[in-house]
C-alpha atoms as a PDB file:
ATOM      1  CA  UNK A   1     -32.940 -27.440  30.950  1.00  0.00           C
ATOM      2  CA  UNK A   2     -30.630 -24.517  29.436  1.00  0.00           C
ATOM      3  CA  UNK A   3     -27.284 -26.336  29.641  1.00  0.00           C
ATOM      4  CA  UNK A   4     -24.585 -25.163  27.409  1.00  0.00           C
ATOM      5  CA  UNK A   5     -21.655 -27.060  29.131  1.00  0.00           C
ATOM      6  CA  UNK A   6     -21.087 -30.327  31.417  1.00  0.00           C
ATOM      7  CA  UNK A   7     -18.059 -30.921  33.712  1.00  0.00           C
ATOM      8  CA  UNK A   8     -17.788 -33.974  34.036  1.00  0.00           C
ATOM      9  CA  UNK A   9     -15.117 -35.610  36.161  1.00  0.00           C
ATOM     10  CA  UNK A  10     -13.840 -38.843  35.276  1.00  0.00           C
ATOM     11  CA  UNK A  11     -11.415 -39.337  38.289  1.00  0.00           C
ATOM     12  CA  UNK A  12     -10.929 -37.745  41.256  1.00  0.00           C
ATOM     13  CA  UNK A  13      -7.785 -38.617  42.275  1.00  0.00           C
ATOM     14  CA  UNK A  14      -4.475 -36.614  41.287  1.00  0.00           C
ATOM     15  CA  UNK A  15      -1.029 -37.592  41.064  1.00  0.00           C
ATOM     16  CA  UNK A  16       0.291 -33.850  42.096  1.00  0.00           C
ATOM     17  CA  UNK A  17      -0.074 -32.439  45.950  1.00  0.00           C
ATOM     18  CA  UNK A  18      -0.087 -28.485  44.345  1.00  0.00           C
ATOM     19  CA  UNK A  19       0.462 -26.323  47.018  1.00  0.00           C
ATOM     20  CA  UNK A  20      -2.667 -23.809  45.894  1.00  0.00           C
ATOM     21  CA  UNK A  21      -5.151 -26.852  45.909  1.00  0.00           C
ATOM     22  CA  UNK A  22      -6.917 -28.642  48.233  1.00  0.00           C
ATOM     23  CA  UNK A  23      -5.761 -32.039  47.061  1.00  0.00           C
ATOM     24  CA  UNK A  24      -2.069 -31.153  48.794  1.00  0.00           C
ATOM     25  CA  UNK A  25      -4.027 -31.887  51.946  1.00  0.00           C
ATOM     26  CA  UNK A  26      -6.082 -34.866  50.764  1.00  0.00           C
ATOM     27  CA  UNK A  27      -9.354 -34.887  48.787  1.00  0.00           C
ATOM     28  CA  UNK A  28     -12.106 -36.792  50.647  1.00  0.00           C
ATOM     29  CA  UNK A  29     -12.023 -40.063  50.223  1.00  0.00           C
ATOM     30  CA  UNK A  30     -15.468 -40.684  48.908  1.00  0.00           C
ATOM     31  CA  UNK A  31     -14.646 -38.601  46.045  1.00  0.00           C
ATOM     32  CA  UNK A  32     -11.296 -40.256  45.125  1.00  0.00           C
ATOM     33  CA  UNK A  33     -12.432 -42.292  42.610  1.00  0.00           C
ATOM     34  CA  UNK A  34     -13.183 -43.171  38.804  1.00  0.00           C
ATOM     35  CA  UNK A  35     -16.755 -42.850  37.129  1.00  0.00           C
ATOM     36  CA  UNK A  36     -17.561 -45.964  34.942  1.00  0.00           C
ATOM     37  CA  UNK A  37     -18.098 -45.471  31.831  1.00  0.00           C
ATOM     38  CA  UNK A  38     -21.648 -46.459  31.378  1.00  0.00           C
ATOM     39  CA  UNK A  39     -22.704 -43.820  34.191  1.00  0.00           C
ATOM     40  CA  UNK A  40     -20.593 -41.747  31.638  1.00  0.00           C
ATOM     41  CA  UNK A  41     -22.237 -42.707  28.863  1.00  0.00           C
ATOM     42  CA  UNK A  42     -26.145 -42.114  30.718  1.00  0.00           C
ATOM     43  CA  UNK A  43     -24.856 -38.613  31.468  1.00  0.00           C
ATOM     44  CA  UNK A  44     -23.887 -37.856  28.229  1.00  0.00           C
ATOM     45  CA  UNK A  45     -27.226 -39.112  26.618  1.00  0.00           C
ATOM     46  CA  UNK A  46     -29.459 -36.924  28.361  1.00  0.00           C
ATOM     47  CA  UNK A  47     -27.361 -33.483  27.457  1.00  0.00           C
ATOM     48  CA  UNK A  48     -29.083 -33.688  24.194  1.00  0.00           C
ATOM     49  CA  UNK A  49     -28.033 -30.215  22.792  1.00  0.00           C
ATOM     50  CA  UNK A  50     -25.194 -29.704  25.138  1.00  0.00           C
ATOM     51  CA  UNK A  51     -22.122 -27.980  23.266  1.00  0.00           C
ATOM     52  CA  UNK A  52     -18.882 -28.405  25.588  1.00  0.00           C
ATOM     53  CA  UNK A  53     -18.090 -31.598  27.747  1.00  0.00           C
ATOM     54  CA  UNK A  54     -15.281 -30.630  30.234  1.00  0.00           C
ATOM     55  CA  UNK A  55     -13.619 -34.093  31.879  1.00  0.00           C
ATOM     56  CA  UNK A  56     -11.479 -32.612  34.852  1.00  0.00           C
ATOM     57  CA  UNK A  57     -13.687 -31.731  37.353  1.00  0.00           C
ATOM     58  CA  UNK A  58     -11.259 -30.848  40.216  1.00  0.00           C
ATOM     59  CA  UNK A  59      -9.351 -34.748  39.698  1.00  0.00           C
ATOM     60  CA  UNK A  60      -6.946 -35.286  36.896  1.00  0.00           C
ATOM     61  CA  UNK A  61      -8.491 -36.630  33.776  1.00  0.00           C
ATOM     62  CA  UNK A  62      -5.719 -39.150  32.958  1.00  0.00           C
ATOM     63  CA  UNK A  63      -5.349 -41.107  36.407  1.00  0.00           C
ATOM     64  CA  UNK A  64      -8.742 -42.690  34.414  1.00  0.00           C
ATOM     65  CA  UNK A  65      -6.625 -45.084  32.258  1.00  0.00           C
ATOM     66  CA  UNK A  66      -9.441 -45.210  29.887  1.00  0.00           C
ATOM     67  CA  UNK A  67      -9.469 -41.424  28.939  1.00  0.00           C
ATOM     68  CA  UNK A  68      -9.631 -42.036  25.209  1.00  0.00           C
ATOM     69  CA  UNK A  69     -12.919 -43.995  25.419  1.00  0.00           C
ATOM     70  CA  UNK A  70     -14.780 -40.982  27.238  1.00  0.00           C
ATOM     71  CA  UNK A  71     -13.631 -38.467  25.003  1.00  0.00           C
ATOM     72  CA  UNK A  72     -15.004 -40.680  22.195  1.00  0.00           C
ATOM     73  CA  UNK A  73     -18.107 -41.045  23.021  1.00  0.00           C
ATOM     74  CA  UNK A  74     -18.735 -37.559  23.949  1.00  0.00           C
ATOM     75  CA  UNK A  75     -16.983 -36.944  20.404  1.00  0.00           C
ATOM     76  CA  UNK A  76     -19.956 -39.384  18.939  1.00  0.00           C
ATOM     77  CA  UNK A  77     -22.355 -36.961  19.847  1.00  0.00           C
ATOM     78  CA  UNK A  78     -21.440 -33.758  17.855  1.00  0.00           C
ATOM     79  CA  UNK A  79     -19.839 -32.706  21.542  1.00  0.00           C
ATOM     80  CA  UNK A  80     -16.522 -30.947  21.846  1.00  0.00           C
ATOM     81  CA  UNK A  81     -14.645 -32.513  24.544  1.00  0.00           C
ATOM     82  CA  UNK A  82     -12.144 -31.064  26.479  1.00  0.00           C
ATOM     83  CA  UNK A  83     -10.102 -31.314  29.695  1.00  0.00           C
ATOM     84  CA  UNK A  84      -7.677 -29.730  31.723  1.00  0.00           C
ATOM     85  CA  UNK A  85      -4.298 -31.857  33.201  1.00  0.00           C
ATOM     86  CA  UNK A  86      -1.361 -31.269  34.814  1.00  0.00           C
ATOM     87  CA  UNK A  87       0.381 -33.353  31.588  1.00  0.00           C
ATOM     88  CA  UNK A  88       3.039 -35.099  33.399  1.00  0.00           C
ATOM     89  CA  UNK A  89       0.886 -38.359  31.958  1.00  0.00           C
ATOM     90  CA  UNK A  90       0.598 -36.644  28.755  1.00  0.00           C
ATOM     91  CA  UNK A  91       2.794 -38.972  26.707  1.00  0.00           C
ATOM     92  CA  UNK A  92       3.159 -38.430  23.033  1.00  0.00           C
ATOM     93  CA  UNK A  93       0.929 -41.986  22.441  1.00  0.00           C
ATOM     94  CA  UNK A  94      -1.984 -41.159  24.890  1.00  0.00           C
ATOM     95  CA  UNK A  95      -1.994 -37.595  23.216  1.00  0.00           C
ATOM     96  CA  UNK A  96      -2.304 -39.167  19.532  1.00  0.00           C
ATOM     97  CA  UNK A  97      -4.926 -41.108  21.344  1.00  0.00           C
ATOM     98  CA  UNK A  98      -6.846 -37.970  22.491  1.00  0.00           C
ATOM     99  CA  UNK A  99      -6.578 -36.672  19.608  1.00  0.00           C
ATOM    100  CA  UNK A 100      -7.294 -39.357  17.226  1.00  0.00           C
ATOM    101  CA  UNK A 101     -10.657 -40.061  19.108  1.00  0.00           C
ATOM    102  CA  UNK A 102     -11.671 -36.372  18.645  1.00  0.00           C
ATOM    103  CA  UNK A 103     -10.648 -33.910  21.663  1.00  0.00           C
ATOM    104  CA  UNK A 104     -11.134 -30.193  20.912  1.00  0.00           C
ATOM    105  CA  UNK A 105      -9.335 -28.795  23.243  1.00  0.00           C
ATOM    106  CA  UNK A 106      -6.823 -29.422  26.289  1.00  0.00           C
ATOM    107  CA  UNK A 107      -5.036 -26.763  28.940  1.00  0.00           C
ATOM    108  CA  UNK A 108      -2.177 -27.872  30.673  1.00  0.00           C
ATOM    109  CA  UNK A 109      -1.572 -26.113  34.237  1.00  0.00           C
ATOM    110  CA  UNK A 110       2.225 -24.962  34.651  1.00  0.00           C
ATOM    111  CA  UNK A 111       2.504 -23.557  38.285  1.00  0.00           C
ATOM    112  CA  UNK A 112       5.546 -22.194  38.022  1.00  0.00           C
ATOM    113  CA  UNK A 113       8.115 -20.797  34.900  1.00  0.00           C
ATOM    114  CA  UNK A 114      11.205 -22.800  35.604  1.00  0.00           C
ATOM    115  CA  UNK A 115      12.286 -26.312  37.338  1.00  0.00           C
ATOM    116  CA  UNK A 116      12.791 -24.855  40.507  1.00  0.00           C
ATOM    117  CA  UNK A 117       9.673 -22.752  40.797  1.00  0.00           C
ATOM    118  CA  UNK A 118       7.589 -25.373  39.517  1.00  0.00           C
ATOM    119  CA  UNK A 119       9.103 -28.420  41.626  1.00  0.00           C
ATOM    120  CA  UNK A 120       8.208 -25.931  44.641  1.00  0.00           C
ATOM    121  CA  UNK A 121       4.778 -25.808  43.270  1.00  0.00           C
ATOM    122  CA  UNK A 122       3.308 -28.850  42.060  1.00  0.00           C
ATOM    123  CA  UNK A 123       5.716 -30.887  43.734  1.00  0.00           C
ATOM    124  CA  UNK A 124       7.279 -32.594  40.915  1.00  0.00           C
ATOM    125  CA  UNK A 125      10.423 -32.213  39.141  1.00  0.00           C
ATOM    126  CA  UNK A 126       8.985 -32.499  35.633  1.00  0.00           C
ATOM    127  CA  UNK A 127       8.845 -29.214  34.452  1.00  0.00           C
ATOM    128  CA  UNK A 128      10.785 -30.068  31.152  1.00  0.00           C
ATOM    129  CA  UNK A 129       9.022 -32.967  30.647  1.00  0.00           C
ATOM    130  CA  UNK A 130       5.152 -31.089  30.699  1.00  0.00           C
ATOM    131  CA  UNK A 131       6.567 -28.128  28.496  1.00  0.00           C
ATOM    132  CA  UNK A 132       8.326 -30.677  26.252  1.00  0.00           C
ATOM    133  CA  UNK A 133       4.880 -32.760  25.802  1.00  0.00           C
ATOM    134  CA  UNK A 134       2.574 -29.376  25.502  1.00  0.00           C
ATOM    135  CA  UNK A 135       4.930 -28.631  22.429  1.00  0.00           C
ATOM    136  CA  UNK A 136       3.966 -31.765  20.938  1.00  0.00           C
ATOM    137  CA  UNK A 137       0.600 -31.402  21.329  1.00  0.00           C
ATOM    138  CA  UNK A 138       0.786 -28.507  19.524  1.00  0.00           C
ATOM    139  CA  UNK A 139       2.299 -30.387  16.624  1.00  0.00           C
ATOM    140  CA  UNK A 140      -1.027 -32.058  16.303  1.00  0.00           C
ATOM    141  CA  UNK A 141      -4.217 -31.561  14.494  1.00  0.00           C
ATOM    142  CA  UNK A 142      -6.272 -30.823  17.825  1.00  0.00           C
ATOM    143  CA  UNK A 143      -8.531 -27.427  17.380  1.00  0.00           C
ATOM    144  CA  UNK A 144      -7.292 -25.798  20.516  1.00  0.00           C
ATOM    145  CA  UNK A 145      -4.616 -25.820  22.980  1.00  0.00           C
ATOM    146  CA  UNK A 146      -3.978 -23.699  25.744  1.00  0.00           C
ATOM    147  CA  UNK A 147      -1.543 -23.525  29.619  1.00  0.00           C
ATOM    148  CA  UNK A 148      -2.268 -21.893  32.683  1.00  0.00           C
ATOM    149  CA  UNK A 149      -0.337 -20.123  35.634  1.00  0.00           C
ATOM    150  CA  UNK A 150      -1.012 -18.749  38.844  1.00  0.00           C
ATOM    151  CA  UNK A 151       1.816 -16.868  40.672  1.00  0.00           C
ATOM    152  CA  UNK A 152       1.161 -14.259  43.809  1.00  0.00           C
ATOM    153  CA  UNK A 153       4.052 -12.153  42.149  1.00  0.00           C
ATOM    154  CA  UNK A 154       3.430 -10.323  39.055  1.00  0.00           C
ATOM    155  CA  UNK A 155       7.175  -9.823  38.931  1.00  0.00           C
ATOM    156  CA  UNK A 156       6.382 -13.666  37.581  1.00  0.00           C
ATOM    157  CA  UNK A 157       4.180 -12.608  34.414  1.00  0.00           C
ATOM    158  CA  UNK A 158       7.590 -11.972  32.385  1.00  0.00           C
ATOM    159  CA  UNK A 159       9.562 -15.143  33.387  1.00  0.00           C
ATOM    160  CA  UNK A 160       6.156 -16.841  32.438  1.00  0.00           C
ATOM    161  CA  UNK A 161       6.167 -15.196  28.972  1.00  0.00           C
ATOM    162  CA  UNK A 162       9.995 -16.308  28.544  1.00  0.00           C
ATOM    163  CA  UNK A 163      10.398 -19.280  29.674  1.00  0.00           C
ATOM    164  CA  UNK A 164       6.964 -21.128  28.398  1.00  0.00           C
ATOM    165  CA  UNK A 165       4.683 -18.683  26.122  1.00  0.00           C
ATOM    166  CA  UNK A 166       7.676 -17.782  24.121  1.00  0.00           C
ATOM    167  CA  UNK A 167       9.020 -21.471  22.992  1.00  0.00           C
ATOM    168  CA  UNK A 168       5.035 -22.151  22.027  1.00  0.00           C
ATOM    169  CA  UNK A 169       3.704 -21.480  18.841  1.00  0.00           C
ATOM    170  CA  UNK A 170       0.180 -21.641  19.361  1.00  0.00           C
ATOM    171  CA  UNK A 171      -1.034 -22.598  22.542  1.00  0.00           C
ATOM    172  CA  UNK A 172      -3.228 -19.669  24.080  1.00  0.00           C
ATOM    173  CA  UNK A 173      -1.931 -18.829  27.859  1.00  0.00           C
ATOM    174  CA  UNK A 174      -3.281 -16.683  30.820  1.00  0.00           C
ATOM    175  CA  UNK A 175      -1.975 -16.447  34.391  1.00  0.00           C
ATOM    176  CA  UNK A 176      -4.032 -15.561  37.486  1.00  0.00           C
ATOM    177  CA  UNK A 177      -3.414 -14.622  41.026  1.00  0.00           C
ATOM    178  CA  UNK A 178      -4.698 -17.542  43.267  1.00  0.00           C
ATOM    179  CA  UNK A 179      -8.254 -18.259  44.391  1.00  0.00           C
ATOM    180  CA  UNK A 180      -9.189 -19.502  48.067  1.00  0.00           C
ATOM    181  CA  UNK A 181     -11.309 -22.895  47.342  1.00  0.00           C
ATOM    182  CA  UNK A 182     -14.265 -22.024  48.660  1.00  0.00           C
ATOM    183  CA  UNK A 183     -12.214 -20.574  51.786  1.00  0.00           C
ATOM    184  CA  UNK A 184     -10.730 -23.905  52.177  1.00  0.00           C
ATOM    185  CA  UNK A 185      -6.932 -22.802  52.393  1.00  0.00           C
ATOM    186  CA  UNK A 186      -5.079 -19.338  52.068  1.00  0.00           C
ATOM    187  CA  UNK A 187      -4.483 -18.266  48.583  1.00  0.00           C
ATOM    188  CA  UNK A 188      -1.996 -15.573  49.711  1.00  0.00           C
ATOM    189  CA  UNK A 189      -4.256 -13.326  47.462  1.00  0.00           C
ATOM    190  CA  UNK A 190      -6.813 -11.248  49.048  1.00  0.00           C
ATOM    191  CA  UNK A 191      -9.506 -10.010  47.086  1.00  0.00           C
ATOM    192  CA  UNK A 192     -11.505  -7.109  47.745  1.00  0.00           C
ATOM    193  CA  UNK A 193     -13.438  -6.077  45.571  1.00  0.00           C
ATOM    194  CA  UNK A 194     -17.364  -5.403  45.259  1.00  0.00           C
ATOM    195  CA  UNK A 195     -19.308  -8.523  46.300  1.00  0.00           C
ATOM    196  CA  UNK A 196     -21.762  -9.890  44.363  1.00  0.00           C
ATOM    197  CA  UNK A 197     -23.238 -13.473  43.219  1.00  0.00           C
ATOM    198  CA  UNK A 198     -20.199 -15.503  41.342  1.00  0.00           C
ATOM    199  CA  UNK A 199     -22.925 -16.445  38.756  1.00  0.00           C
ATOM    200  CA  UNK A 200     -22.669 -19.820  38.734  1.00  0.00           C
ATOM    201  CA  UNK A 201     -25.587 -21.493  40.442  1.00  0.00           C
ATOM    202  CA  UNK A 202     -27.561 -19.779  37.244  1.00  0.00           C
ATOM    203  CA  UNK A 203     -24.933 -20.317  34.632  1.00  0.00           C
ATOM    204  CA  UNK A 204     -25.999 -22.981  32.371  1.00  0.00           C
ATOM    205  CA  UNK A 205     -23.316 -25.510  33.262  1.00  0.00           C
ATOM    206  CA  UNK A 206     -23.731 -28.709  34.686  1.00  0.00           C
ATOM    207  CA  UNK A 207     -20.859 -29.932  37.466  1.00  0.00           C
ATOM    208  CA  UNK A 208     -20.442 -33.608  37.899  1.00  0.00           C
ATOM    209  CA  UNK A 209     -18.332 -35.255  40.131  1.00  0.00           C
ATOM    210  CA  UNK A 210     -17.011 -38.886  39.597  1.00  0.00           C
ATOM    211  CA  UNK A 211     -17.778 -40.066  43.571  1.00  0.00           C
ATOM    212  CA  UNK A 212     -20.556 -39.189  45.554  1.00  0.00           C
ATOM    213  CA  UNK A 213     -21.746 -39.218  48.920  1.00  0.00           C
ATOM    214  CA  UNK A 214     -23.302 -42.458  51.333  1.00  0.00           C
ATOM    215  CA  UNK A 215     -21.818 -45.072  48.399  1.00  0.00           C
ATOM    216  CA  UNK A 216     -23.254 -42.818  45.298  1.00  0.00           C
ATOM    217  CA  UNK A 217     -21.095 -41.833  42.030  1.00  0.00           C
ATOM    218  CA  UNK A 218     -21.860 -38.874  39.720  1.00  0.00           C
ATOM    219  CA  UNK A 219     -22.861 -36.210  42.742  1.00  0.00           C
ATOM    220  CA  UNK A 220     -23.552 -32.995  41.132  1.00  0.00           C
ATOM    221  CA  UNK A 221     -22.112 -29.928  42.362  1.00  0.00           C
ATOM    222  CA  UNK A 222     -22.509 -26.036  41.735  1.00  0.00           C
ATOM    223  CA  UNK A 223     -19.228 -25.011  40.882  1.00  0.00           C
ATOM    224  CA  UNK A 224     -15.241 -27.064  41.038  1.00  0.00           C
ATOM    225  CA  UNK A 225     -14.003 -24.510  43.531  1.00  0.00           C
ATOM    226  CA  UNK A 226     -15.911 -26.587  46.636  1.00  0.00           C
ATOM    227  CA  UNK A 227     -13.106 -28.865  45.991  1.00  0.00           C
ATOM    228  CA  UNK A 228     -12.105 -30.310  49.625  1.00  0.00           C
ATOM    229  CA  UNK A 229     -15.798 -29.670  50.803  1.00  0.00           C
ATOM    230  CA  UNK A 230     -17.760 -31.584  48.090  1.00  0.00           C
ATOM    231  CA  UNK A 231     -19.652 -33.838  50.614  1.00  0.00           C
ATOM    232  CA  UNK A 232     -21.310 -30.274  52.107  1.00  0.00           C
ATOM    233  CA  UNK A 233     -22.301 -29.358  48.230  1.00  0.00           C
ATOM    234  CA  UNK A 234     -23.863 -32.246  46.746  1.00  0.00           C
ATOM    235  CA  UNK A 235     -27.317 -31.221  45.323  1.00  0.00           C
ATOM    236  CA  UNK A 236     -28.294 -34.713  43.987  1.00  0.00           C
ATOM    237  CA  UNK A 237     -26.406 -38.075  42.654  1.00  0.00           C
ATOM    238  CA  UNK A 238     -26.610 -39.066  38.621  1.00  0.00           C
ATOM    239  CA  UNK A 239     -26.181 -42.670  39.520  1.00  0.00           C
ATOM    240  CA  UNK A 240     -30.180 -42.700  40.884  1.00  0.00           C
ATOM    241  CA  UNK A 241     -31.337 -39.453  39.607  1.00  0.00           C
ATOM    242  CA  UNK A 242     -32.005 -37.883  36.025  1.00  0.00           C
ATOM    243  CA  UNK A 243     -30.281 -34.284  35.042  1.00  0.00           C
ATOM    244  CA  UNK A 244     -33.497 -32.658  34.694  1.00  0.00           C
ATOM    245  CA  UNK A 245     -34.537 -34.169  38.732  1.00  0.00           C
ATOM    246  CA  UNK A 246     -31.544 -32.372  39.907  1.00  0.00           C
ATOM    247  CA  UNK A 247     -31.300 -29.605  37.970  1.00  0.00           C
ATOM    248  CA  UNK A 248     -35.032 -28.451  38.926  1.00  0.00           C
ATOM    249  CA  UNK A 249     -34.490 -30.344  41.811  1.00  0.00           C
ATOM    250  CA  UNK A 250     -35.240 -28.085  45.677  1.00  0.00           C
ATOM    251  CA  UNK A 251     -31.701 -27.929  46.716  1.00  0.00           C
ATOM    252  CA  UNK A 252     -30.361 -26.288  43.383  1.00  0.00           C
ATOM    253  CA  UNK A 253     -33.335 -24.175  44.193  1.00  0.00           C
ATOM    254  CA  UNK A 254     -32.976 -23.405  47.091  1.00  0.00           C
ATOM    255  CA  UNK A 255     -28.966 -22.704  46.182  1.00  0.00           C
ATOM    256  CA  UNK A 256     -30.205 -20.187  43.369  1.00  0.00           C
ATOM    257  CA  UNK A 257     -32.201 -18.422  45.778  1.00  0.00           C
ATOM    258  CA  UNK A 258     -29.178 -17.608  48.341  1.00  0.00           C
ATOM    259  CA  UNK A 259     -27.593 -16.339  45.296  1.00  0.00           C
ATOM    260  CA  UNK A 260     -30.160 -14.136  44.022  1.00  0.00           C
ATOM    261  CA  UNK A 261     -30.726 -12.679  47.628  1.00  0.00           C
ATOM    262  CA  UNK A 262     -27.250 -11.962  48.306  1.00  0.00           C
ATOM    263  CA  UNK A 263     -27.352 -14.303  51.740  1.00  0.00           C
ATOM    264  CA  UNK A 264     -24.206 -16.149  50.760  1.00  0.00           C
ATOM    265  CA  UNK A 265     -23.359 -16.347  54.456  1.00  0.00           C
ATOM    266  CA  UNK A 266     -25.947 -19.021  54.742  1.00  0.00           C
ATOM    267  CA  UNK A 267     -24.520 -21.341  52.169  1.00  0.00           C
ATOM    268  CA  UNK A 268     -22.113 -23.323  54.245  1.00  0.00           C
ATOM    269  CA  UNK A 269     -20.380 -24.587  50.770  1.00  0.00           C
ATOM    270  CA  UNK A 270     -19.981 -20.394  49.667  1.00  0.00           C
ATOM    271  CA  UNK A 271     -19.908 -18.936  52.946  1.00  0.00           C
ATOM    272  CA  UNK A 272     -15.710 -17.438  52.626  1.00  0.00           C
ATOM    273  CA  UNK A 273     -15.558 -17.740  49.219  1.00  0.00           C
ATOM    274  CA  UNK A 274     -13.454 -15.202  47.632  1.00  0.00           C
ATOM    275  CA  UNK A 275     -15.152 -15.718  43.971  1.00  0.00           C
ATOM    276  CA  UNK A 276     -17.803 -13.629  45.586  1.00  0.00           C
ATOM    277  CA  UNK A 277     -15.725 -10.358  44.974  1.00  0.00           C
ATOM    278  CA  UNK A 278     -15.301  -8.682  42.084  1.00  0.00           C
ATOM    279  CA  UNK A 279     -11.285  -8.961  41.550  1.00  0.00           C
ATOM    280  CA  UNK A 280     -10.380  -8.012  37.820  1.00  0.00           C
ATOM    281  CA  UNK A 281      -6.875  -7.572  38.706  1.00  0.00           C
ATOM    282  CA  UNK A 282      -6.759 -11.424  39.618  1.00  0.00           C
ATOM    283  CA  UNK A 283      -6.145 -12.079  36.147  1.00  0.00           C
ATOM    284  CA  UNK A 284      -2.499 -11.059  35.820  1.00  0.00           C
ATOM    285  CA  UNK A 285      -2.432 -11.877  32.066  1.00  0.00           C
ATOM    286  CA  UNK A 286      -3.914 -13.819  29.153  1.00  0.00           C
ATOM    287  CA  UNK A 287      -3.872 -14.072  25.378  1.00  0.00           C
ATOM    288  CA  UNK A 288      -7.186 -15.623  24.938  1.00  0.00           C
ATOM    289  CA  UNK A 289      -9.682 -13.580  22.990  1.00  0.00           C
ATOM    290  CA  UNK A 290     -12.162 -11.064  24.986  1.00  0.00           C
ATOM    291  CA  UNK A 291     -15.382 -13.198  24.452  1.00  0.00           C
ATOM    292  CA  UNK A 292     -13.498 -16.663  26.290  1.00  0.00           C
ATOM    293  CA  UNK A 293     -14.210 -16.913  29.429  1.00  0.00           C
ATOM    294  CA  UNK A 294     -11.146 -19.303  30.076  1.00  0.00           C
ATOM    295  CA  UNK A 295     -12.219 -19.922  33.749  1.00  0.00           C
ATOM    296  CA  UNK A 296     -15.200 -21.943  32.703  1.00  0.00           C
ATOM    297  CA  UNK A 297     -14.380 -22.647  28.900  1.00  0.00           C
ATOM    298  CA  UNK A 298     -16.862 -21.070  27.433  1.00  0.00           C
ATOM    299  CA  UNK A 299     -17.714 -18.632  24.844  1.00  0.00           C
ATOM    300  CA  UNK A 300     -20.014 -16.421  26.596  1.00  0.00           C
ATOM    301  CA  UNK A 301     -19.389 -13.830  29.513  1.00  0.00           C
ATOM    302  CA  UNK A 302     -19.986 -15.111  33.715  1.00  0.00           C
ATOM    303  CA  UNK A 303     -21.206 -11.170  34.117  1.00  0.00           C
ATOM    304  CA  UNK A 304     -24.408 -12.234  31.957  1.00  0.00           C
ATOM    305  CA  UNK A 305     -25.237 -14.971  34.894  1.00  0.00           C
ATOM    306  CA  UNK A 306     -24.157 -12.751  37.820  1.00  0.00           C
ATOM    307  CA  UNK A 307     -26.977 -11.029  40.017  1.00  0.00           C
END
C-alpha cells in the first residue's frame, strides 16, 4: 500500500447547518455517528509508515468528546495529526488539550468576514468567539495553524484580509469559490474548465468514515466531497475488513479504472461532480506556500495523481 495520508473521521455529526454543505440538509443517518476508539486505534496500527492523520472527515472533530485521546495515539506513532473544525467548541482548555497531547496542525473554517456575513453562513452568531479562540491557538506551541473561506464574491477577498488575516499573526489562510459536493447542492460557482480525473481515487490517501453502511463503522470512501451520498460510495468497511483488503480490494478497482478511462458518467458517486474540471480561478486567494496542497493537507501536488 502507498499511503501517505489517512482521513479519518471521528464523528460525523456537526453542530453547524452551513449553507455550502450538505449537512444544512441532513447527513444520513447511518453516518451520524462517533468511531470508538479501539476501531481507531486498529486503523491507526496498520498505516505503518503513514505520515499525516487527518480527523474531520466531512463531521466535526470535536462533537467526539474524546478528541484528545485520538490525537494521542496517532501522536504515539511518530504521526502528525491534524483536523479541521468550525472552532465554536474550540475552548482555550480543549485547545491546551490538543495541543498538549501532540496535534500538528488545525484549520478553522470562517465562512464569512464579519458577524453578519458569517451568522448568514454557518448559521451561528459566533463569529467573535471562533476568531477570538483561533488567536489563542496561535499563542500556543502547535507547529501549524491555518483558516479557511469560501465566498462567491471576490469583492469578499479584501474584507477577508481585514477583518480576520490581518488581526492573525501566523495562521496561514486561503479562500476559495465554492465546490458542488459531488453535485449534491448548487455551489453558485460554475466551473468550466478542462475535464479531467480529480486524482484522487490514485492519490495515496486513505478516506475513512466514522459510520458505515447495513450496521458497519469505519466505511472507506474515495474522497470527503461524496458527503450527503456516502452510502452510494462505500468501497469496503474497517470494522470487518483490513486496509490492504480494501485498498486492493475490486470496487476501489474498479473506481480507479472509471478514472483512468475518463467514464466518470458511470460512477454514480462522481457522475456531476464539478472537481472534475480544471478551475484554477476557484482559489480566490491563499498564503500557503506553492508545494501545500491545502485542499488535501499535503505536501505534494494532486496534478502528480491526475490522469
Amino acid at each position: 500500500m502507498f499511503i501517505k495520508k489517512a482521513v479519518i473521521e471521528i464523528s460525523g455529526a456537526c453542530n453547524y447547518s452551513c449553507t455550502i454543505c450538505p449537512h444544512s440538509v441532513g447527513r444520513e443517518k447511518a453516518f451520524v455517528k462517533n468511531m470508538c476508539i479501539h476501531l481507531f486505534m486498529t486503523i491507526i496500527d496498520q498505516l505503518d509508515g503513514v505520515e499525516q492523520v487527518f480527523l474531520e472527515g466531512s463531521g466535526e472533530p470535536t462533537m467526539n468528546k474524546n478528541l484528545p485521546d485520538y490525537i494521542e495515539y496517532a501522536a504515539s506513532k511518530g504521526i502528525k495529526v491534524g483536523f479541521i473544525t468550525n472552532g465554536s467548541l474550540m475552548t482555550e482548555d480543549l485547545i491546551d488539550r490538543c495541543v498538549g497531547v501532540g496535534v500538528n496542525y488545525i484549520r478553522y473554517s470562517l465562512l464569512g468576514y464579519d458577524q453578519l456575513s458569517y451568522m448568514q453562513a454557518m448559521g451561528r452568531d459566533k463569529f467573535h468567539q471562533v476568531l477570538d479562540s483561533l488567536m489563542y491557538l496561535e499563542s500556543t506551541s502547535i507547529p501549524r495553524v491555518g483558516w479557511s473561506g469560501v465566498t462567491t464574491n471576490e469583492n469578499d477577498v479584501d474584507l477577508y484580509l481585514q477583518n480576520i488575516h490581518s488581526k492573525l499573526t501566523r495562521a496561514e489562510g486561503e479562500l476559495w469559490q465554492p465546490h458542488n459536493w459531488s453535485g449534491g447542492i448548487q455551489s453558485g460557482h460554475q466551473r468550466t474548465g478542462k475535464k479531467r480525473s480529480c486524482g484522487r481515487p490514485s492519490a495515496p490517501d486513505l478516506i475513512v468514515r466514522a459510520g458505515g453502511n447495513d450496521g458497519h463503522s469505519g466505511g472507506v470512501v474515495p474522497c470527503c466531497h461524496v458527503l450527503g451520498k456516502d452510502s452510494q460510495a462505500i468501497l469496503g468497511h474497517l470494522d470487518t475488513q483490513t486496509i490492504s483488503e480494501v485498498w486492493n480490494g475490486s470496487s476501489y478497482e474498479w473506481l480507479r479504472s472509471h478514472h483512468k478511462n475518463g467514464t466518470y458518467d458511470e460512477v454514480d458517486f462522481c457522475n456531476g461532480c464539478d472537481m472534475l474540471y480544471d478551475a484554477p480561478d476557484s482559489l480566490l486567494w491563499s498564503s500557503y506556500g506553492k508545494d501545500y496542497d491545502s485542499l488535501t493537507g499535503d505536501l505534494f501536488s494532486m496534478e502528480e495523481f491526475r490522469q
